[in-house]
Protein backbone atom coordinates (compact mmCIF):
# COMPACT_ATOMS: atom_id res chain seq x y z
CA UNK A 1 -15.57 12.49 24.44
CA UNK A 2 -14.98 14.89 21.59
CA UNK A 3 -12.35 16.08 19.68
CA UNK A 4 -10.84 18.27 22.40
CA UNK A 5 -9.00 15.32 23.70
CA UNK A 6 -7.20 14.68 20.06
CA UNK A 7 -5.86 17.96 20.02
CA UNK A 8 -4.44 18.16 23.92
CA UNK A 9 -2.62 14.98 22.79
CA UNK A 10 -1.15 17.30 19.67
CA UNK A 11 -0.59 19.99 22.37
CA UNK A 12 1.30 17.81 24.30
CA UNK A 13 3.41 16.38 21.18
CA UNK A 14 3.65 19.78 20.22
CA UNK A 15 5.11 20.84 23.64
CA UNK A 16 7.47 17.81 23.05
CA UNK A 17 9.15 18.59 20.18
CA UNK A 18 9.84 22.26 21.68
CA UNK A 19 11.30 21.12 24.45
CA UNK A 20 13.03 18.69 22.86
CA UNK A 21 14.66 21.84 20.88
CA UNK A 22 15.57 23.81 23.39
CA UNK A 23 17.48 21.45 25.49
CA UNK A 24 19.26 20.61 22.65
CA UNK A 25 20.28 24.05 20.90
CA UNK A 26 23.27 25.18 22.65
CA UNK A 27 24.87 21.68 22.28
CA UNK A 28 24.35 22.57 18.39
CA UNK A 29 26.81 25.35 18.81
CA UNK A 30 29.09 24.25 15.47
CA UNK A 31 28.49 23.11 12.12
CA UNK A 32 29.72 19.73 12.66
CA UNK A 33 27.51 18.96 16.56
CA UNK A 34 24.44 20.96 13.82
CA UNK A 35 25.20 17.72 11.19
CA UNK A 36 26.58 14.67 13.26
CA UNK A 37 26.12 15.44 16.68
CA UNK A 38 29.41 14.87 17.51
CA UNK A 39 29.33 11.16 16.75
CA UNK A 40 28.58 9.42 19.74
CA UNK A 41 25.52 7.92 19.37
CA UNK A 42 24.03 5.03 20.71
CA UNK A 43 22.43 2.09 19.77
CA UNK A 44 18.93 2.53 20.34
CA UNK A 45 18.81 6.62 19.62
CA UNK A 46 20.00 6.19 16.58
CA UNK A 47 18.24 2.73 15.56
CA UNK A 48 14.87 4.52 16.62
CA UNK A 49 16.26 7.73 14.33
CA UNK A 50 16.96 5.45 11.60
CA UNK A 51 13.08 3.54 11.73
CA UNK A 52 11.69 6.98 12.23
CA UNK A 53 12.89 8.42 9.60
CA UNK A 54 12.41 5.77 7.42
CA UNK A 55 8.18 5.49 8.03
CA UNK A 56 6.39 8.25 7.73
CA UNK A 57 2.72 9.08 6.95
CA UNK A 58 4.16 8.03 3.15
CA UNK A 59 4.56 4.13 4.48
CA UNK A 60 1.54 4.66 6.88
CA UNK A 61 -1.20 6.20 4.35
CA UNK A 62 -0.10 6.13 1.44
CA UNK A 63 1.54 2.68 1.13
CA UNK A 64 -0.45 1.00 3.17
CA UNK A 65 -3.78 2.01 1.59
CA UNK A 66 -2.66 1.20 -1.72
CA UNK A 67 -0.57 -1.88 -1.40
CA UNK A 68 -3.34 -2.81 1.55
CA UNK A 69 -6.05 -2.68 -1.31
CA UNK A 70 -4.09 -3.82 -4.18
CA UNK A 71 -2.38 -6.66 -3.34
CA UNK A 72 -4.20 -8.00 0.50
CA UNK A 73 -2.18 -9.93 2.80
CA UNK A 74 0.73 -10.07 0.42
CA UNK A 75 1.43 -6.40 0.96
CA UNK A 76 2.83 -7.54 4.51
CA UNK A 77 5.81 -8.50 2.45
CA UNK A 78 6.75 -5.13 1.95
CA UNK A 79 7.07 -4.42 5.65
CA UNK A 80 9.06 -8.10 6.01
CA UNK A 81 11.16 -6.82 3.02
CA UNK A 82 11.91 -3.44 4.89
CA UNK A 83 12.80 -5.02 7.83
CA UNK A 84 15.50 -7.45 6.89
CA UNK A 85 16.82 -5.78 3.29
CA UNK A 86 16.08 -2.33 4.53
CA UNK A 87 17.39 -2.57 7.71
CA UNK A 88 18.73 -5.60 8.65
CA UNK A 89 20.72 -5.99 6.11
CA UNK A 90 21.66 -2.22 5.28
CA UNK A 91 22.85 -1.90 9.19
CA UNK A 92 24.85 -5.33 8.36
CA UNK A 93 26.58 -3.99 5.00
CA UNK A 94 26.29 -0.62 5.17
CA UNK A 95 26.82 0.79 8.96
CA UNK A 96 30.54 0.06 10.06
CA UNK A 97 32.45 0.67 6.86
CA UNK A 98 29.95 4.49 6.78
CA UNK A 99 30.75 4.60 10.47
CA UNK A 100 34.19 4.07 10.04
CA UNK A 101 35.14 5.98 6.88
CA UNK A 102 33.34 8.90 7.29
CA UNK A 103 34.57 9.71 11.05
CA UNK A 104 38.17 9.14 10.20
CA UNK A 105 38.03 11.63 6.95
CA UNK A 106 35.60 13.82 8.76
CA UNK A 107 32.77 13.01 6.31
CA UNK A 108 29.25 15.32 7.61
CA UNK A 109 27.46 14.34 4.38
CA UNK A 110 27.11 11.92 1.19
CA UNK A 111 28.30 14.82 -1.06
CA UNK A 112 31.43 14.78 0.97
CA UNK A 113 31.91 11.08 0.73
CA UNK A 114 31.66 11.60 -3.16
CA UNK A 115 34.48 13.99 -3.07
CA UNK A 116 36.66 11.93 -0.79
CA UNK A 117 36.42 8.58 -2.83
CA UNK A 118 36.13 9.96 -6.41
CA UNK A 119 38.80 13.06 -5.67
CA UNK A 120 35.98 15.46 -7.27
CA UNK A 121 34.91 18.46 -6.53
CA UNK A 122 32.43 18.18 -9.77
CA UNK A 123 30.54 15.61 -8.27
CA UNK A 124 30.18 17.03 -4.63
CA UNK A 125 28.34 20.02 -6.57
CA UNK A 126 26.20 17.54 -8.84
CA UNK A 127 25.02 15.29 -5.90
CA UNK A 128 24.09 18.26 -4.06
CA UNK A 129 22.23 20.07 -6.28
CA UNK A 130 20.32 16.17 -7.08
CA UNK A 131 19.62 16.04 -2.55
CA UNK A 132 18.33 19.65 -2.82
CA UNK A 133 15.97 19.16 -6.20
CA UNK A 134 14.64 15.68 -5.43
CA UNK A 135 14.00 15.87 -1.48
CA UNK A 136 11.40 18.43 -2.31
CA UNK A 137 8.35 16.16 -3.67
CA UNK A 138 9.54 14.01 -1.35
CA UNK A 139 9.65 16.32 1.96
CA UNK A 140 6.01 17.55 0.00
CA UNK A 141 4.47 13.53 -0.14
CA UNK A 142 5.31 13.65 3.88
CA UNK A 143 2.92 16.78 4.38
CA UNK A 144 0.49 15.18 1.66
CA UNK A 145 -0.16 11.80 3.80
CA UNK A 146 -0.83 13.48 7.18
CA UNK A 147 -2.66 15.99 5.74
CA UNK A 148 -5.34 13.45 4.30
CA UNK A 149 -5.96 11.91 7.69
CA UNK A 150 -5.80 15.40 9.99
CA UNK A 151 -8.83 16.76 7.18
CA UNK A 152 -10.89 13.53 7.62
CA UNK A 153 -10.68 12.97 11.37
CA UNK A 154 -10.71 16.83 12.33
CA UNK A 155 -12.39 18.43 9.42
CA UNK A 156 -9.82 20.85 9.86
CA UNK A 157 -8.59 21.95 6.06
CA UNK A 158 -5.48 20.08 4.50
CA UNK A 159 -3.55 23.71 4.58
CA UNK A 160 -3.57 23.96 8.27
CA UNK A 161 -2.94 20.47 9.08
CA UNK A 162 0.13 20.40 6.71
CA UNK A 163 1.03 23.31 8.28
CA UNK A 164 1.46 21.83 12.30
CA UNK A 165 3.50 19.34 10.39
CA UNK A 166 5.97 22.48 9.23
CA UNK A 167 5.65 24.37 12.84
CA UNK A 168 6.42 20.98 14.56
CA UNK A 169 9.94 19.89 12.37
CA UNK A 170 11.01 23.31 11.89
CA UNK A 171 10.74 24.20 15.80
CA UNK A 172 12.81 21.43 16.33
CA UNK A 173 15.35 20.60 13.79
CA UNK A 174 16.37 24.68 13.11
CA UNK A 175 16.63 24.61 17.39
CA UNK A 176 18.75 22.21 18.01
CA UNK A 177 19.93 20.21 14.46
CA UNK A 178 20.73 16.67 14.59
CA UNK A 179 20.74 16.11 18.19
CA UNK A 180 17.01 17.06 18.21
CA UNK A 181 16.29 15.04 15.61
CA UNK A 182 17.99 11.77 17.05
CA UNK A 183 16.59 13.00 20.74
CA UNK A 184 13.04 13.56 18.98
CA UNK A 185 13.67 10.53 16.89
CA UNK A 186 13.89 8.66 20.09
CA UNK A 187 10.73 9.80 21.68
CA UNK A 188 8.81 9.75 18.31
CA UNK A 189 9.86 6.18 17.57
CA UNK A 190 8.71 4.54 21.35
CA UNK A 191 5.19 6.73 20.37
CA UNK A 192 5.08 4.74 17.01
CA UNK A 193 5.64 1.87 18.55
CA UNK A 194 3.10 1.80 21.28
CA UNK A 195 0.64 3.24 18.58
CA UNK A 196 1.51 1.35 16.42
CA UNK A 197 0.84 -2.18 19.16
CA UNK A 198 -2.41 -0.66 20.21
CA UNK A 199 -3.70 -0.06 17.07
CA UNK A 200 -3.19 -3.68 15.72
CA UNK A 201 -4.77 -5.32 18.42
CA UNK A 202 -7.81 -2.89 18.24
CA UNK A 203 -8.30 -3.46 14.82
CA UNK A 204 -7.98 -7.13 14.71
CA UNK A 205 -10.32 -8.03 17.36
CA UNK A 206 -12.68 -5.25 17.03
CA UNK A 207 -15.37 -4.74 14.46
CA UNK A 208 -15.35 -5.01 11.77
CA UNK A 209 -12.54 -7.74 11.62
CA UNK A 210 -13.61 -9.39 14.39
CA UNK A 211 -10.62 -11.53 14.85
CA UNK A 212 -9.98 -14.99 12.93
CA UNK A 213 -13.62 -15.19 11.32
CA UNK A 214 -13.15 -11.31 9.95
CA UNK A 215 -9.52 -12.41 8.99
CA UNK A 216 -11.04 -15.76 6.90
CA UNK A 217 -13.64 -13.12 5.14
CA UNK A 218 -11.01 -10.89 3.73
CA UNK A 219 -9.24 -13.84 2.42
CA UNK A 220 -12.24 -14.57 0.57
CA UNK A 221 -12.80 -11.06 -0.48
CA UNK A 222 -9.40 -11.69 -2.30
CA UNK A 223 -9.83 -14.17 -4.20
CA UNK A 224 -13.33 -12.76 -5.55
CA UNK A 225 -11.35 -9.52 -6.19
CA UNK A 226 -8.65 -11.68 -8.06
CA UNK A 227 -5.69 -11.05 -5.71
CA UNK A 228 -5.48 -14.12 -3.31
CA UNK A 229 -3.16 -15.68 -5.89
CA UNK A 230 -1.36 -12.72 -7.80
CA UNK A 231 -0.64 -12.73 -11.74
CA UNK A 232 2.31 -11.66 -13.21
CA UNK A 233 1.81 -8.01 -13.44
CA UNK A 234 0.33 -8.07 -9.75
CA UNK A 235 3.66 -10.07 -8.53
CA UNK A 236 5.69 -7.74 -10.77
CA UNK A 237 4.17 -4.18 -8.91
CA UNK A 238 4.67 -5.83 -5.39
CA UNK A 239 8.79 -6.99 -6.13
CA UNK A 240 9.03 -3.31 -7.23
CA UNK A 241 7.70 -1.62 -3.94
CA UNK A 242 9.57 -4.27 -1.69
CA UNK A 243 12.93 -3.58 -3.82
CA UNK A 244 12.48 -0.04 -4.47
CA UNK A 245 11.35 0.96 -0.59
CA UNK A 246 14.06 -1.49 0.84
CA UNK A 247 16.88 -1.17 -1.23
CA UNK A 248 16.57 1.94 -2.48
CA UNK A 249 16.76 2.71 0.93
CA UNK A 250 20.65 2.08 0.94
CA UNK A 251 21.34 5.17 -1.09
CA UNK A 252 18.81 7.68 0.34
CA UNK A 253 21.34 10.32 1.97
CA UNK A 254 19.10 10.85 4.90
CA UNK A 255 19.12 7.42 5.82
CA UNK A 256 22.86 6.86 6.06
CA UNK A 257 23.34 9.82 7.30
CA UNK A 258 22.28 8.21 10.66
CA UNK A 259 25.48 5.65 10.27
CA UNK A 260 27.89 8.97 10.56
CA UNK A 261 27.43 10.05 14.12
CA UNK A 262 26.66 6.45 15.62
CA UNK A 263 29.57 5.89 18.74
CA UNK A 264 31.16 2.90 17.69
CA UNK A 265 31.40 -1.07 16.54
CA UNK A 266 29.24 -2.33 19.14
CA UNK A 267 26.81 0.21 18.97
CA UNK A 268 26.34 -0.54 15.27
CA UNK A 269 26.00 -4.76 16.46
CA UNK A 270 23.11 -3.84 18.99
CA UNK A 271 21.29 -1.42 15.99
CA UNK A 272 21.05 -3.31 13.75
CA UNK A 273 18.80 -6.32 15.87
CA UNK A 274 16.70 -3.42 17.19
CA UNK A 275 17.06 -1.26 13.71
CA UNK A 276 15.36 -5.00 12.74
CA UNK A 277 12.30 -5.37 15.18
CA UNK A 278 11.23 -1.86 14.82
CA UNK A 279 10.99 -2.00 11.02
CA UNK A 280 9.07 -5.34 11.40
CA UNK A 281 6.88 -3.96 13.76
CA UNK A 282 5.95 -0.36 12.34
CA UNK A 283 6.45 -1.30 8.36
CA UNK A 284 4.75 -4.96 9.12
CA UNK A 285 1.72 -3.34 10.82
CA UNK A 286 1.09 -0.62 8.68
CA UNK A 287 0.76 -2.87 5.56
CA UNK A 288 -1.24 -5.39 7.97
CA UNK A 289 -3.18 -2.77 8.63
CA UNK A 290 -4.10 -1.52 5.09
CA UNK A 291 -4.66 -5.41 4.45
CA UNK A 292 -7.66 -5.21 6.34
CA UNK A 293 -9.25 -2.59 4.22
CA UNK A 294 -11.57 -5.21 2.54
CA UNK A 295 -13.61 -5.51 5.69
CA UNK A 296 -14.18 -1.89 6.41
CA UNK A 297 -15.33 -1.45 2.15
CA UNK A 298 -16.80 -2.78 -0.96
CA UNK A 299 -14.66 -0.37 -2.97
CA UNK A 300 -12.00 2.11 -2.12
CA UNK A 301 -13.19 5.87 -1.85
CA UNK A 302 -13.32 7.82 -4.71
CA UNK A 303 -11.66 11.74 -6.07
CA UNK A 304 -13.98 13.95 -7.09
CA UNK A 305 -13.24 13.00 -10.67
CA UNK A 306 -14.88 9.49 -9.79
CA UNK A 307 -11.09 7.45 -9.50
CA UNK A 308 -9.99 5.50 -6.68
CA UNK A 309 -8.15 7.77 -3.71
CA UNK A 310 -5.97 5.04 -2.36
CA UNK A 311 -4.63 7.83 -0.44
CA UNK A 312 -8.10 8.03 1.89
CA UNK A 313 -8.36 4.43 2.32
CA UNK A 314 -6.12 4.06 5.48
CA UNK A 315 -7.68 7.31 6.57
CA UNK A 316 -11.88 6.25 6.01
CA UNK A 317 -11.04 2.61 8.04
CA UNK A 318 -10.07 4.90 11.34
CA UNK A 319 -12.70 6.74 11.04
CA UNK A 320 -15.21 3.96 10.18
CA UNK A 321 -18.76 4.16 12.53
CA UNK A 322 -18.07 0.26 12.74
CA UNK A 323 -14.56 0.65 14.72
CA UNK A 324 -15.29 2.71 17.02
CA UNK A 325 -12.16 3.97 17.52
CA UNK A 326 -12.00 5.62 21.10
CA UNK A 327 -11.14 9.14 20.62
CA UNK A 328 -8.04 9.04 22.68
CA UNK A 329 -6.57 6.39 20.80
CA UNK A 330 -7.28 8.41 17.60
CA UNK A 331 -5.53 11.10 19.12
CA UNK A 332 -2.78 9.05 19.45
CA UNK A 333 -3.07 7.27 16.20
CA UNK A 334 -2.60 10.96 14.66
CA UNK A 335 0.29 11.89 16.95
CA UNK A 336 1.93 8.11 15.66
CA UNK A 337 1.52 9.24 12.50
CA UNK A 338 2.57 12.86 12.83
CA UNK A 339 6.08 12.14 14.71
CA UNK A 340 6.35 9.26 11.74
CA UNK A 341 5.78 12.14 9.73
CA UNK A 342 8.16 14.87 11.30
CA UNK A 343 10.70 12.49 11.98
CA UNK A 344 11.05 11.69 8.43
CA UNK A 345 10.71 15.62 7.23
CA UNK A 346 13.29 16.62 9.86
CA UNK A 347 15.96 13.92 8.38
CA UNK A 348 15.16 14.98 4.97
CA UNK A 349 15.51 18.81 5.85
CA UNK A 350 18.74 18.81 7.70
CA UNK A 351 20.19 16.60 4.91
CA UNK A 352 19.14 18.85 1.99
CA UNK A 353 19.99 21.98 3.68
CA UNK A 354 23.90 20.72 5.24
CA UNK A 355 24.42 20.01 1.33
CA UNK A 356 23.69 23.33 0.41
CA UNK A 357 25.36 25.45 2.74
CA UNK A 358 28.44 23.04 3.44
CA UNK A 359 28.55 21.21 -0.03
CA UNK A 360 27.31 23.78 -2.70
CA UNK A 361 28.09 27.66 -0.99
CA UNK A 362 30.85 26.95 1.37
CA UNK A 363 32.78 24.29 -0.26
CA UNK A 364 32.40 26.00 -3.90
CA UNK A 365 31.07 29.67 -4.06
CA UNK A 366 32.18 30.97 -0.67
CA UNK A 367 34.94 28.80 0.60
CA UNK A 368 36.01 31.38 3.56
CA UNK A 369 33.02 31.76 4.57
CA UNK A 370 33.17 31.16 8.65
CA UNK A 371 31.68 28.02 10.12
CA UNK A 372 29.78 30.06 12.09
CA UNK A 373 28.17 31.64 9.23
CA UNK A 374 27.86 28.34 7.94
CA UNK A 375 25.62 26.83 10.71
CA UNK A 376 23.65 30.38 10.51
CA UNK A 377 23.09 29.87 7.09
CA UNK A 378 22.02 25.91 7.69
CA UNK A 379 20.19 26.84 9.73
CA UNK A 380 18.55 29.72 7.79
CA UNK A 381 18.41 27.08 4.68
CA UNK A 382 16.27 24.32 6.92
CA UNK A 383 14.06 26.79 7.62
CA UNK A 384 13.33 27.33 4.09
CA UNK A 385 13.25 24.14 2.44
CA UNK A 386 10.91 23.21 5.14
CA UNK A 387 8.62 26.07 4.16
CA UNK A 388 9.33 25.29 0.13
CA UNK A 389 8.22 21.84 0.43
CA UNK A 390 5.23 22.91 2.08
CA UNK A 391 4.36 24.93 -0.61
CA UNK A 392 4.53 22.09 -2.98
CA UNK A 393 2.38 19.91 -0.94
CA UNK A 394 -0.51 22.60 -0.80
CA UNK A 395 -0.55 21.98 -4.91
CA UNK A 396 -1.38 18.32 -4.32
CA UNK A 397 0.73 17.13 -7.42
CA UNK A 398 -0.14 13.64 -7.52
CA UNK A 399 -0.59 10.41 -5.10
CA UNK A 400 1.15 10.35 -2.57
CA UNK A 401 2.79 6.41 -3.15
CA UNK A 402 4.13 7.99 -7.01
CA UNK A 403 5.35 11.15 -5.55
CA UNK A 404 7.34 9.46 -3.02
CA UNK A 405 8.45 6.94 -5.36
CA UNK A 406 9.77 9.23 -8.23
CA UNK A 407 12.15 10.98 -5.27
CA UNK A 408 13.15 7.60 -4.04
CA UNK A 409 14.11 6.47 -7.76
CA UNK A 410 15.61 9.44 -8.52
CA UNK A 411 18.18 10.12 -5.47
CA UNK A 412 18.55 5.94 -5.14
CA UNK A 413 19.29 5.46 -8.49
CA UNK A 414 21.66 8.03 -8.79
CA UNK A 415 23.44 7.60 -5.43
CA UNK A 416 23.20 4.05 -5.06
CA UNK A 417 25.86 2.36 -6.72
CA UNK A 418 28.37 4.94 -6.38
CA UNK A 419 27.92 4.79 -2.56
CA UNK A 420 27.91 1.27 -2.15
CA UNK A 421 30.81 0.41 -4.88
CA UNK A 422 32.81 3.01 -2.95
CA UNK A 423 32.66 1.21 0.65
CA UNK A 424 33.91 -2.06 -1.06
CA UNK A 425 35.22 -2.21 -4.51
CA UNK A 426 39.14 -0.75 -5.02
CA UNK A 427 38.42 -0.73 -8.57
CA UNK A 428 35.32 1.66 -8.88
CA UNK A 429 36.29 4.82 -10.15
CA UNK A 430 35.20 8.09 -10.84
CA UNK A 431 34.44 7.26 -14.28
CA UNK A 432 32.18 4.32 -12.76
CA UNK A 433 30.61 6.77 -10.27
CA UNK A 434 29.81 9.39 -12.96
CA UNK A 435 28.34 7.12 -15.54
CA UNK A 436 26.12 5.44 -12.43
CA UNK A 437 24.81 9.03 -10.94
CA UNK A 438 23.84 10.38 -14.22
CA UNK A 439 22.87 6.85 -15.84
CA UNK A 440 20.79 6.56 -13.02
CA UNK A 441 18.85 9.97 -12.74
CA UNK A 442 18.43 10.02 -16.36
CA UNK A 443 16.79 6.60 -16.38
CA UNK A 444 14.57 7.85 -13.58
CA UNK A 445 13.17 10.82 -14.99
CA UNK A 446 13.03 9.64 -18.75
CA UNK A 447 11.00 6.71 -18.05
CA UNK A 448 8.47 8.30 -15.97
CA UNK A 449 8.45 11.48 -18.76
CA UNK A 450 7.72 8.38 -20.87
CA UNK A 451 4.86 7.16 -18.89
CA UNK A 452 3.61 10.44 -17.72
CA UNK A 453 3.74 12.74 -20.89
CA UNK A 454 0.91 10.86 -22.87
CA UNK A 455 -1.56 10.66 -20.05
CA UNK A 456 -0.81 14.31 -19.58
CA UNK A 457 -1.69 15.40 -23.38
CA UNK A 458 -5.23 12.85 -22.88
CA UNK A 459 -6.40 13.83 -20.01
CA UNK A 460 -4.30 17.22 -18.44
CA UNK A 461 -3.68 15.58 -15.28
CA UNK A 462 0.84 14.85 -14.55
CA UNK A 463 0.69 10.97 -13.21
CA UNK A 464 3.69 8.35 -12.63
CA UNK A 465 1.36 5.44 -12.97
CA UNK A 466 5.22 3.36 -13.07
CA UNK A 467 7.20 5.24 -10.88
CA UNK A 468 7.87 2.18 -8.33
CA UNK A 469 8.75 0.16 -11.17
CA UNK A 470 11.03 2.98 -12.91
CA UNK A 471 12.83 3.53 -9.84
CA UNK A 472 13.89 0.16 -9.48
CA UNK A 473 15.09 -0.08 -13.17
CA UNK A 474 16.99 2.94 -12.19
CA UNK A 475 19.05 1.46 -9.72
CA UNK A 476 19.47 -1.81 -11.45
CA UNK A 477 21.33 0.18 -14.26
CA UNK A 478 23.12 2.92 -12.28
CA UNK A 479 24.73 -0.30 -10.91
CA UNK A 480 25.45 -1.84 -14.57
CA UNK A 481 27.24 1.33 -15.68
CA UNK A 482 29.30 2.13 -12.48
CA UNK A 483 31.09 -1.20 -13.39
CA UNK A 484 30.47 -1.43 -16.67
CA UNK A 485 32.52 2.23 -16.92
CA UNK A 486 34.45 1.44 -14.04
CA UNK A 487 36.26 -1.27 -15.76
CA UNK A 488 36.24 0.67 -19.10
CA UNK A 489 38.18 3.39 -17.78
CA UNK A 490 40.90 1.06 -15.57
CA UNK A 491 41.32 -1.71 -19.17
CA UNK A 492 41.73 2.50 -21.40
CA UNK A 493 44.03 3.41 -18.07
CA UNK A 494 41.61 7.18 -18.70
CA UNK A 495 42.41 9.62 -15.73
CA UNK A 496 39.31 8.79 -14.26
CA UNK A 497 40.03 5.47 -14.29
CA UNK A 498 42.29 5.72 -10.92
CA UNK A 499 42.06 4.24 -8.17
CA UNK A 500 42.10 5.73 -4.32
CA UNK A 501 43.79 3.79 -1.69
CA UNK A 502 44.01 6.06 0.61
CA UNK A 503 40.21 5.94 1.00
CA UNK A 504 40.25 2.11 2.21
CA UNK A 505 43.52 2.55 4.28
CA UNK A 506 41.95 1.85 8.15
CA UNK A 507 39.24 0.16 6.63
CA UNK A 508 41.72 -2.82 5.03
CA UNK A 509 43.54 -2.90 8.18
CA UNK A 510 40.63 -3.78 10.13
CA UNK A 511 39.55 -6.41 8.24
C-alpha cells in the first residue's frame, strides 16, 4: 500500500476538525462562549482538552527522542512525573479553587485573575504582553516537531507540512473558539489514545525489539553507553525535565485555562482520575517509546553540521526498514501526532490572542470598544498569531526540546507563584506577585543569555544548551521572592503590601 492511504487518513482528520468548526461557530456567538464556553464542561471533554493540550509533537518528538536517547528507561519517569505532579496533582490543587474563583468574579483569563487578586491594572498589561511574547517559540516548537516527522515519512518539505498544521488549528479554533477546541480536544485525545495503544504494542513485540529479549538488549546497550546507572549531572538533567514539564505546567495559562469553563465540583473529582490515566498513558508511552531507540541505532542521526538531531530520532525508528510499520498505522501514527500537535497550538492560540484583545486593547487602549468587536478582533488576532508562529518555525531557531523549554521557563516562572500564592495564601500581595513575575522572567532569560551568548560568539549558531535546567531555577526563585517580598511589604505595611479578602470570600466559606 503506498502513501495514498496516509494522506486519506489526514483528509479525513482534516474533514474532522472542519466539521468540528462549523457545528460549533454559532454557539461562539460572544466573547465570553469564544473564551470559556460558557462553563459547563464536563469531566471527560475537558480532561481529554487538558491531556491534549498538554502533549504535543514537543512531548512526542522532541522529548521523547532526546530524553529516549539520553537517559533510556529512566526517561519513563518523565511521563510518571507528568501524570501524577502534572496532572494528578495540579487537577487536585489547582482545579476547584480556579473553577470556583474565576466563575464567581467572571475571570475569562490568567491576566484577569492577576487584576482581580493583586487590584492592578499594571500587571494585567505586563502578564499579557509576557502570554503574547513567549507563546510564540512555543506555538513555533509545535510546528517544528510535526514538521520533522511529516518531511521524513512523506518527503513532503517541512514548509508544507507545518503548514496543514496552521490550516488544521486555525480552521477550527477561529470557527468556533473554545468549544471547538474542547469538542476537537475530545476527538483528538480518544485518536491519541488508540494511537498511542497500538503503537506500543507494535513496537514492543515487533522487530526490532522483539519483546523481552529486545527489551534485555537495550538494557545492556545502557550500561555500555554509561546510562543504566545515571551520574550526577545525568540525574540532575532528568529532575529538571520531570520538574520543569510537570510543574511548570501549573502556571502555563493555557493549561488552567481548561479549569475556567469546567461545570462543577464533581466534574473536577471525575477529571482529575481520568486527567491521570491519560497523562500516564500518552506521556508514559511516548518516553517508552523513545527508550527503545537503542535497538533501532548505534548512534542517533546526525545535522548536516555532523551533531546529533535528537529531534529525528523518534522520527528515523517509524520509519525504520526493520519495523515495518504498516502504512495505515503510520497514517495514523501522524494523525496521533498531528491532533497532539493542533490540540496544543489551538490552546496556546486562543489563550494568547483573548489576552490581547480582552486584556491589552479592550481592557486598556479601547475600553468601549463593543464585545462584539471584541470577539471580531479575537478572532482576527488567532488568526494571526497562528500565522506569526508559523513564520518562526519555518526559521528553525533551535531544537525543538530548548525552544519549548525556554517558553515553558519563561511564562512558568513568571506566572507560577503569583497564581498559585493567590488561590491559597491571604498574605501574598501585590508586592509578592510583582517581585515573583519579574524575578522570575528575568531569571529565565538572563541565565539562558548566559549560556547562550558565548556559544553564539564561538560558533554563530543561538543554543539553550540549559534551558530545562534554567527554567526550573526560574520558578524555584519566582516563588522565593513572591514571599520573600510578600512579607516585606505586610512587616513595612507599603501599599502594596495589602491584602484582598474579598478575593477568598466563597472560597473560605466553602471550606
Amino acid at each position: 500500500m503506498g502513501n495514498w492511504i496516509i494522506y486519506v487518513v489526514i483528509a479525513l482528520y482534516a474533514v474532522l476538525m472542519l466539521a468540528t468548526g462549523l457545528v460549533t461557530a454559532k454557539k461562539a456567538d460572544s466573547i465570553e462562549n469564544f473564551t470559556v464556553g460558557g462553563r459547563n464542561a464536563g469531566a471527560w471533554i475537558t480532561a481529554l482538552s487538558y491531556g491534549a493540550t498538554y502533549f504535543s509533537a514537543v512531548v512526542m518528538i522532541g522529548y521523547a527522542g532526546n530524553s529516549g536517547w539520553n537517559f533510556g528507561f529512566w526517561a519513563v519517569l518523565i511521563g510518571l512525573g507528568n501524570a501524577l505532579i502534572g496532572s494528578m496533582l495540579a487537577w487536585f490543587i489547582l482545579a476547584r479553587r480556579t473553577r470556583e474563583v474565576t466563575q464567581r468574579l467572571k475571570i475569562s483569563s490568567m491576566p484577569q485573575l492577576f487584576e482581580k487578586r493583586y487590584q492592578s491594572k499594571n500587571m494585567k498589561i505586563f502578564s499579557a504582553l509576557i502570554i503574547f511574547v513567549f507563546m510564540i517559540p512555543y506555538s513555533a516548537s509545535v510546528y517544528t516537531g510535526l514538521g520533522y516527522l511529516c518531511e521524513q515519512v512523506l518527503h513532503i518539505p517541512y514548509e508544507v507540512c507545518t503548514a496543514i498544521i496552521a490550516i488544521a488549528a486555525a480552521i477550527s479554533l477561529v470557527l468556533g473558539g473554545y468549544l471547538a477546541t474542547l469538542k476537537a480536544d475530545f476527538v483528538q485525545g480518544l485518536i491519541m489514545i488508540v494511537g498511542v495503544i497500538i503503537l506500543l504494542v507494535y513496537m514492543t513485540f515487533h522487530a526490532p525489539v522483539n519483546g523481552v529479549e529486545g527489551l534485555t538488549e537495550i538494557w545492556n546497550k545502557m550500561k555500555d553507553s554509561g546510562i543504566a546507572y545515571l551520574d550526577g549531572t545525568q540525574t540532575k538533567n532528568l529532575i529538571a525535565l520531570i520538574l520543569l514539564t510537570s510543574i511548570g505546567t501549573w502556571g502555563l495559562p493555557q493549561m488552567i485555562h481548561k479549569f475556567y469553563g469546567i461545570k462543577d465540583d464533581g466534574e473536577v473529582k471525575r477529571g482529575t482520575i481520568i486527567s491521570t490515566f491519560f497523562a500516564l498513558l500518552i506521556s508514559g508511552g511516548a518516553y517508552y517509546i523513545g527508550s527503545l531507540s537503542r535497538a533501532f541505532m548505534d548512534s542517533p542521526p546526525l545535522t548536516a553540521s555532523g551533531a546529533p538531531d535528537f529531534d529525528a530520532v523518534v522520527p528515523t525508528m517509524l520509519i525504520d526498514s526493520t519495523l515495518q510499520l504498516p502504512t495505515l498505522l503510520l497514517g495514523i501514527v501522524l494523525v496521533l501526532i498531528l491532533s497532539a500537535s493542533v490540540s496544543t497550538l489551538s490552546g496556546l492560540t486562543l489563550t494568547s490572542a483573548s489576552s490581547v484583545s480582552m486584556d491589552l486593547i479592550h481592557g486598556t487602549l479601547a475600553p468601549n470598544m463593543s464585545k462584539k468587536n471584541t470577539l471580531l478582533l479575537t478572532r482576527i488576532l488567532c488568526f494571526a498569531f497562528i500565522v506569526f508562529s508559523y513564520v518562526v518555525a519555518v526559521f528553525k531557531i533551535d531544537a525543538i526540546i530548548n525552544l519549548m523549554s525556554f517558553s515553558w521557563g519563561a511564562i512558568a516562572g513568571s506566572f507560577l507563584a503569583p497564581y498559585l500564592l493567590s488561590l491559597y495564601w491571604k498574605g501574598m500581595n501585590r508586592a509578592g506577585a510583582w517581585a515573583g513575575m519579574a524575578g522570575g522572567l528575568i531569571l529565565c532569560i538572563g541565565l539562558n543569555l548566559i549560556d547562550a551568548i558565548p556559544i553564539l560568539m564561538d560558533t554563530g549558531i543561538f543554543k539553550l544548551p540549559n534551558a530545562p535546567i534554567n527554567g526550573v531555577i526560574a520558578m524555584a526563585g519566582s516563588m522565593v521572592l513572591s514571599v520573600v517580598f510578600s512579607l516585606v511589604a505586610r512587616s513595612f505595611q507599603w501599599k502594596s503590601g495589602a491584602k484582598n479578602d474579598a478575593f477568598y470570600q466563597k472560597t473560605a466559606d466553602s471550606q
